[in-house]
N, C-alpha and C. Protein backbone atom coordinates (compact mmCIF):
# COMPACT_ATOMS: atom_id res chain seq x y z
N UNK A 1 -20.32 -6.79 -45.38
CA UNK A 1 -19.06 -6.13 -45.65
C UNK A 1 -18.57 -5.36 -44.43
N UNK A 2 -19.60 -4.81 -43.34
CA UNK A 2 -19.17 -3.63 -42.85
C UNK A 2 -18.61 -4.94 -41.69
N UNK A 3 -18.36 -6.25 -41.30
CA UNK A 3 -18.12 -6.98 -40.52
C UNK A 3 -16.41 -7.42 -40.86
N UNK A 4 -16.22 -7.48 -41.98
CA UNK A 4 -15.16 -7.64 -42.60
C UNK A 4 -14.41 -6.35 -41.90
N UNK A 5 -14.54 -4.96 -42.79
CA UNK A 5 -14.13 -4.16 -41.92
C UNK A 5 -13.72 -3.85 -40.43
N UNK A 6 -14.75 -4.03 -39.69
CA UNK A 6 -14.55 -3.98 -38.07
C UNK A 6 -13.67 -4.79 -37.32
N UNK A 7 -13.09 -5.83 -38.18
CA UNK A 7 -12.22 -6.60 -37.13
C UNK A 7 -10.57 -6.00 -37.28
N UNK A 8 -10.83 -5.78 -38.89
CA UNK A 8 -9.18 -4.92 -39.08
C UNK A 8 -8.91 -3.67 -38.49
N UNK A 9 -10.21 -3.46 -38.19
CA UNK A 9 -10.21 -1.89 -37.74
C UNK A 9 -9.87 -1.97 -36.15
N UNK A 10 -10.40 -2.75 -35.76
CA UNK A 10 -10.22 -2.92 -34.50
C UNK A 10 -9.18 -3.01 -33.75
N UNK A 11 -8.29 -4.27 -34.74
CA UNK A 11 -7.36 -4.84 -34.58
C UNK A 11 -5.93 -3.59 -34.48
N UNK A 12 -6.49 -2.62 -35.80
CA UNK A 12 -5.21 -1.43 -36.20
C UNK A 12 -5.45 -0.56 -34.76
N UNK A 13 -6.35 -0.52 -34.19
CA UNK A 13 -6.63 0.09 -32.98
C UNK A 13 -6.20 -0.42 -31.44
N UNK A 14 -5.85 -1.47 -31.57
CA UNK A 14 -5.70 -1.98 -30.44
C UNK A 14 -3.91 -1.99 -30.41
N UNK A 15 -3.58 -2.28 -31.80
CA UNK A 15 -1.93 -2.17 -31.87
C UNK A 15 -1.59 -0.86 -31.76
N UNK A 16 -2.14 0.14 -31.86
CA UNK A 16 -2.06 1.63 -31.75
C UNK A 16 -1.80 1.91 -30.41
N UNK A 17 -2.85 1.77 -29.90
CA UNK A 17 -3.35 1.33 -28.29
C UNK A 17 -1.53 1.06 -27.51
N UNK A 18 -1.42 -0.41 -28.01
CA UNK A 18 -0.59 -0.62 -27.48
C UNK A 18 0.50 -0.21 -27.40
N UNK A 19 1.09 0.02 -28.51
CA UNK A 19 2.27 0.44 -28.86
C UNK A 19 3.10 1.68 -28.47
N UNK A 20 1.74 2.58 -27.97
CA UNK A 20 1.91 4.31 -27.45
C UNK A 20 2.10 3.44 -26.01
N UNK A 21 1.58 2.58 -24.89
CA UNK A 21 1.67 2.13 -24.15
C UNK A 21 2.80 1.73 -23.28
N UNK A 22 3.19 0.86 -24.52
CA UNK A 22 5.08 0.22 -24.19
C UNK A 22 5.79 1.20 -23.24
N UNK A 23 6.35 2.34 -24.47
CA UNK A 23 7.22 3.78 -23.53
C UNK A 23 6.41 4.67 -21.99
N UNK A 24 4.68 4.63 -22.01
CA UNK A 24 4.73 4.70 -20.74
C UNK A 24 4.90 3.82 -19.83
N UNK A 25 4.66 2.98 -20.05
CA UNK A 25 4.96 1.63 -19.01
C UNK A 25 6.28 1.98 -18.59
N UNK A 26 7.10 1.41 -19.65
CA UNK A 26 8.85 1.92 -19.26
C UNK A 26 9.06 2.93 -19.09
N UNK A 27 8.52 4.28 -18.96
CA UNK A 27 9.05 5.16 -18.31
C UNK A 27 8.59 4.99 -16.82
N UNK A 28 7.79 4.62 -16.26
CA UNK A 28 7.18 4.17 -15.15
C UNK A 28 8.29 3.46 -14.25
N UNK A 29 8.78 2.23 -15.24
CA UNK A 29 9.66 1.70 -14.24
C UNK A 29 10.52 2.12 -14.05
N UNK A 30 11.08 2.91 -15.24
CA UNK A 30 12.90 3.59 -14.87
C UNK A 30 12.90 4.75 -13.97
N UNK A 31 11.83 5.22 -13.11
CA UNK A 31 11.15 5.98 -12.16
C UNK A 31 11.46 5.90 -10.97
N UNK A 32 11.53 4.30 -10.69
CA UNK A 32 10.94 3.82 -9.21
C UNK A 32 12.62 4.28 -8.57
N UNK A 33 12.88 4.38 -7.43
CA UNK A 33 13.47 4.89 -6.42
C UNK A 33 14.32 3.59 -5.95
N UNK A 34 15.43 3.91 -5.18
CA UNK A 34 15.78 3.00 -4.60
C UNK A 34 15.45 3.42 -2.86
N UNK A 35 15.19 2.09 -2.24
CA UNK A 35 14.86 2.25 -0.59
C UNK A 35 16.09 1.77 0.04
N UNK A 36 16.99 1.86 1.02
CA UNK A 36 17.79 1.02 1.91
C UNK A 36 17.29 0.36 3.21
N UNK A 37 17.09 -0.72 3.48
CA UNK A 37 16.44 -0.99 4.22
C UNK A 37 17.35 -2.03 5.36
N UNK A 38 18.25 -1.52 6.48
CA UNK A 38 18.54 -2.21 7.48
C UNK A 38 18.28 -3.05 8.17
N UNK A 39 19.26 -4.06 8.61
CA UNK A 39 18.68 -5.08 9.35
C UNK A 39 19.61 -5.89 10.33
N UNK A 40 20.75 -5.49 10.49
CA UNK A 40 21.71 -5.95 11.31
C UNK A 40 21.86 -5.88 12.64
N UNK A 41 20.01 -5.79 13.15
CA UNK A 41 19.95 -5.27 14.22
C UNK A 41 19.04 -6.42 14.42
N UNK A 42 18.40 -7.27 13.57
CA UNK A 42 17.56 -8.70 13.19
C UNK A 42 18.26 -10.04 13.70
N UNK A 43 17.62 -10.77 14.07
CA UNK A 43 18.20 -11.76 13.68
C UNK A 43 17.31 -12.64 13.15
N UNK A 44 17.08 -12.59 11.48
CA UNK A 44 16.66 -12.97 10.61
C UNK A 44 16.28 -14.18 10.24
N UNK A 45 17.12 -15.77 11.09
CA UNK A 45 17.25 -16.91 11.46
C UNK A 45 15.55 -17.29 12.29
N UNK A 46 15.38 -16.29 12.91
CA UNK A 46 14.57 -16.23 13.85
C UNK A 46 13.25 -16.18 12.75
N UNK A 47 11.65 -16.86 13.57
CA UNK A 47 10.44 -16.37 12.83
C UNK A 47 10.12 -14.34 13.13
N UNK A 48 10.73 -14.48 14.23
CA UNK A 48 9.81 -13.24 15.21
C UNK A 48 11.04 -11.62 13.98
N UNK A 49 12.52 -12.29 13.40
CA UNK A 49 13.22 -11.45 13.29
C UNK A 49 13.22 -11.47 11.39
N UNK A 50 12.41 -12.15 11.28
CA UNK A 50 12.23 -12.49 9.54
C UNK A 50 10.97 -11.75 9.18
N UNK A 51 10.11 -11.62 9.94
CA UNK A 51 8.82 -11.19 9.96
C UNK A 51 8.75 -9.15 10.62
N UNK A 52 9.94 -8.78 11.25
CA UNK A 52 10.24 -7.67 11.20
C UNK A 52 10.96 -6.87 10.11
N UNK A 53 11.59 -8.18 9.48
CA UNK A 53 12.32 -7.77 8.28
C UNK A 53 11.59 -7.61 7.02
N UNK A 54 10.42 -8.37 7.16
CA UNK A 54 9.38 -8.66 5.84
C UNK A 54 8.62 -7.10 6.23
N UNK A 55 7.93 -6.72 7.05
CA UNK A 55 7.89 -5.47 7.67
C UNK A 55 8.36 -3.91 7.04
N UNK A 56 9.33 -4.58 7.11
CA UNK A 56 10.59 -3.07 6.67
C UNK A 56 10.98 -3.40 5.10
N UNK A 57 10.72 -4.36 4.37
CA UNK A 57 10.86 -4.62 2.88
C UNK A 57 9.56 -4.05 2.63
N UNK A 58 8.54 -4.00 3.25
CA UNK A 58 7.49 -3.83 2.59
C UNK A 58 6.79 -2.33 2.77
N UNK A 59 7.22 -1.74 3.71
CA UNK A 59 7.37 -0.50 4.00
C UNK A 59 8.36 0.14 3.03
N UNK A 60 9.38 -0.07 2.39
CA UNK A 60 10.21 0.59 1.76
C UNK A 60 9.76 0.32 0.49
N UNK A 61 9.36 -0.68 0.27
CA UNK A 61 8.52 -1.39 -1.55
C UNK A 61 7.64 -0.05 -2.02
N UNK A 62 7.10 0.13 -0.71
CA UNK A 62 5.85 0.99 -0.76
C UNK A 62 6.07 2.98 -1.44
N UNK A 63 7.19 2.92 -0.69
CA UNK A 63 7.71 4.33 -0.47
C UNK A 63 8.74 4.21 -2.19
N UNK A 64 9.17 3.10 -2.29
CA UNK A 64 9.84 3.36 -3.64
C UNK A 64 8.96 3.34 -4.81
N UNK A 65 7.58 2.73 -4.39
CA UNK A 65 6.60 2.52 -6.23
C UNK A 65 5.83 3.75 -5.49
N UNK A 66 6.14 4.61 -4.90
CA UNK A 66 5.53 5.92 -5.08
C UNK A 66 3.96 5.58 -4.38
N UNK A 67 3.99 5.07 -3.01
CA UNK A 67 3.21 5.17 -2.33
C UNK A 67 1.88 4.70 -3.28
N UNK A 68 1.12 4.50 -2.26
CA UNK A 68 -0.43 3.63 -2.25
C UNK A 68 -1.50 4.82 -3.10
N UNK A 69 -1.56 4.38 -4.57
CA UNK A 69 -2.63 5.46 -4.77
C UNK A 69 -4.12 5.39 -4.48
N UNK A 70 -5.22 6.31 -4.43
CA UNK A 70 -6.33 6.11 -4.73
C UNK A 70 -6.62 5.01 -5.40
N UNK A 71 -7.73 4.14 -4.01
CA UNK A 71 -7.90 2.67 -4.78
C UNK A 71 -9.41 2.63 -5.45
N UNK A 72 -9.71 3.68 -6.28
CA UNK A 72 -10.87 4.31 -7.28
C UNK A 72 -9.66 4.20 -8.47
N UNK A 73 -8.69 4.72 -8.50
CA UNK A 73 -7.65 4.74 -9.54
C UNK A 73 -7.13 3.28 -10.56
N UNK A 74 -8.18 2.23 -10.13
CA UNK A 74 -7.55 0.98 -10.57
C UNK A 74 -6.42 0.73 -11.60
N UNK A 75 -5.99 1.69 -12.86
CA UNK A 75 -4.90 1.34 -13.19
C UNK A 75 -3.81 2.19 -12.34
N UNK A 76 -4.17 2.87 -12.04
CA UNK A 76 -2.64 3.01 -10.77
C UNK A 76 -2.46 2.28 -10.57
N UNK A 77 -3.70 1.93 -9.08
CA UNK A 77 -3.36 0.58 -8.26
C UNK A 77 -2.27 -0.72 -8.63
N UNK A 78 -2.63 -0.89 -9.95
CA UNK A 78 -3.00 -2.39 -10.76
C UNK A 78 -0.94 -2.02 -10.78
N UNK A 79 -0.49 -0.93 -11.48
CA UNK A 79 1.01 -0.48 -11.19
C UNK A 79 1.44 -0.65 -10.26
N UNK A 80 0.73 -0.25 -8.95
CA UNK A 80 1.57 -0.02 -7.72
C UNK A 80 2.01 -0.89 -7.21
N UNK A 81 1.10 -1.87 -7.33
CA UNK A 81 1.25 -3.45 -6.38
C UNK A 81 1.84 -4.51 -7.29
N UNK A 82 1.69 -4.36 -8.82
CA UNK A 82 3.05 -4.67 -9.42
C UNK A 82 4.14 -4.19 -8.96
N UNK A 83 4.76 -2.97 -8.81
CA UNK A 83 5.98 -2.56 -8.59
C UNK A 83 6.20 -3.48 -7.11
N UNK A 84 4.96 -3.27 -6.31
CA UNK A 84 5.14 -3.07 -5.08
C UNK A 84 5.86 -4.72 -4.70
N UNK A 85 4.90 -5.58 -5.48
CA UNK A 85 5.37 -6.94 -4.97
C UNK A 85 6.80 -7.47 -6.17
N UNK A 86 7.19 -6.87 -7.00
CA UNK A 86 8.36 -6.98 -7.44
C UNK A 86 9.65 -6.85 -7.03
N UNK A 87 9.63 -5.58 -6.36
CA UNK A 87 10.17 -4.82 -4.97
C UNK A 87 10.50 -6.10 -4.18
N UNK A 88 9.23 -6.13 -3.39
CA UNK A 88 9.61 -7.39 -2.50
C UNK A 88 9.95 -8.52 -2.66
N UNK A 89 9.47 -8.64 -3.73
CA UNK A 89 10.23 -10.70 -4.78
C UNK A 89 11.98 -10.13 -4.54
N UNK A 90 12.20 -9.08 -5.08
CA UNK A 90 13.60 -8.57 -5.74
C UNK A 90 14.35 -8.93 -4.59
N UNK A 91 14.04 -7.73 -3.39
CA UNK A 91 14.31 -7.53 -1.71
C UNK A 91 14.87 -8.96 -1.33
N UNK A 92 13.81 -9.76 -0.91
CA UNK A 92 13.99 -11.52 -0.65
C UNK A 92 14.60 -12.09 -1.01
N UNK A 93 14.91 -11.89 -2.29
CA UNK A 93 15.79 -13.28 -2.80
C UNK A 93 17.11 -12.45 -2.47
N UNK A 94 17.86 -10.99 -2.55
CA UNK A 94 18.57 -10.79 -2.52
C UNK A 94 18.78 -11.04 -0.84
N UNK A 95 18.35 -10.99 0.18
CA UNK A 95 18.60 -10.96 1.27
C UNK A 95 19.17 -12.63 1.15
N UNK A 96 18.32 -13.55 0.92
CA UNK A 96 18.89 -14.97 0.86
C UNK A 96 18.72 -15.99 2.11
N UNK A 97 17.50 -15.86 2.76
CA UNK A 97 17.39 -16.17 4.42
C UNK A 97 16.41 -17.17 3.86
N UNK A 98 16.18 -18.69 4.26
CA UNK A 98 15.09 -19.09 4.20
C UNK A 98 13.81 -18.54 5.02
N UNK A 99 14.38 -18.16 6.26
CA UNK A 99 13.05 -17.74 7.16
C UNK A 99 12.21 -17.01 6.28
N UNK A 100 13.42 -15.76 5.77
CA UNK A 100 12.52 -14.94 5.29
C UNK A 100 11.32 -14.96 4.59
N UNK A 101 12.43 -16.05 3.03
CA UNK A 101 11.79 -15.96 2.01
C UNK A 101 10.14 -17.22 2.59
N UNK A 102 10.19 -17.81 3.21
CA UNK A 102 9.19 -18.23 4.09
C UNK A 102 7.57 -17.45 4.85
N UNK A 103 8.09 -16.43 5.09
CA UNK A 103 7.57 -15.13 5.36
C UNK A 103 7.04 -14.65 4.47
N UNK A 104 7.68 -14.15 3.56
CA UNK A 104 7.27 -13.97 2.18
C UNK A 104 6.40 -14.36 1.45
N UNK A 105 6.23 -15.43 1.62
CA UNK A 105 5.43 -16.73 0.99
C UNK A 105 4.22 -17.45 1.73
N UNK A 106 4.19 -16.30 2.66
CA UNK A 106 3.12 -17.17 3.44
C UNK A 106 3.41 -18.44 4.08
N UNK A 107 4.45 -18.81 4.09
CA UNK A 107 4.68 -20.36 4.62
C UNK A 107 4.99 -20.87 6.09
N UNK A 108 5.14 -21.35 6.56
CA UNK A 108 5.40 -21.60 7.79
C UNK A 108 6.75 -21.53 8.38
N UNK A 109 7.11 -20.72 9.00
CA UNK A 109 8.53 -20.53 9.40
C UNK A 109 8.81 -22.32 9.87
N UNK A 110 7.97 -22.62 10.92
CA UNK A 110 8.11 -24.37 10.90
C UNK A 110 8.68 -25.01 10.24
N UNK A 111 7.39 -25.21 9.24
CA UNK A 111 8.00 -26.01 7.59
C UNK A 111 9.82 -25.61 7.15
N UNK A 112 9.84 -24.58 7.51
CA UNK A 112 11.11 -24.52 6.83
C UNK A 112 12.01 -24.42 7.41
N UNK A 113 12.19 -24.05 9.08
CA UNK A 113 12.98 -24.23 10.07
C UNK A 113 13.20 -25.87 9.87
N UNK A 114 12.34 -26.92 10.13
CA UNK A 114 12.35 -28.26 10.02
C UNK A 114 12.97 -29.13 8.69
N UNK A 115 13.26 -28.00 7.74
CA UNK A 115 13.96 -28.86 6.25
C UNK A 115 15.28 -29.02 6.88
């Protein structure tokens, strides 16, 4: 019997769990900062000027999810570098450069200079 019990119990616990969860999460994100990050001084076309720009997206990613916490802190962390690489997904596509988003991606400025 007491097996029967433990799974409902568990279960009412884990939706509990979660549910208090949701609103911190979302208050978390409606938090984050906006960064401005310049570049008209780039020329972005370029590997050497896409890769200064990836640079300065990622420097500002950083400064808007509220800086690098204690990496003992693992659910910080596990937040930060969510925000952090969302930031930069967001950043990229809005900029709209293949180099960039190339950069971004680890890919070969090559490969994609050559499409």
């Amino acid at each position: 019997m007491t097996r029967f019990l433990t799974a409902p119990v568990l279960c009412l616990a884990a939706a509990a769990t979660l549910s208090c969860a949701g609103p911190i999460l979302a208050q978390a994100s409606d938090t984050v900062s906006r960064v401005s990050v310049k570049y008209g001084d780039l020329n972005i076309g370029s590997p050497a000027g896409a890769q200064v720009l990836l640079k300065r997206i990622e420097a500002a990613a950083n400064t808007a999810c509220g800086g690098a916490p204690d990496i003992r802190e693992l659910d910080q962390w596990a937040s930060f570098e969510a925000c952090r690489r969302s930031a930069v997904a967001r950043a990229v596509v809005a900029v709209d450069s293949p180099m960039l988003t190339a950069m971004a991606h680890r890919g070969s400025p090559a490969t994609v200079a050559a499409r």
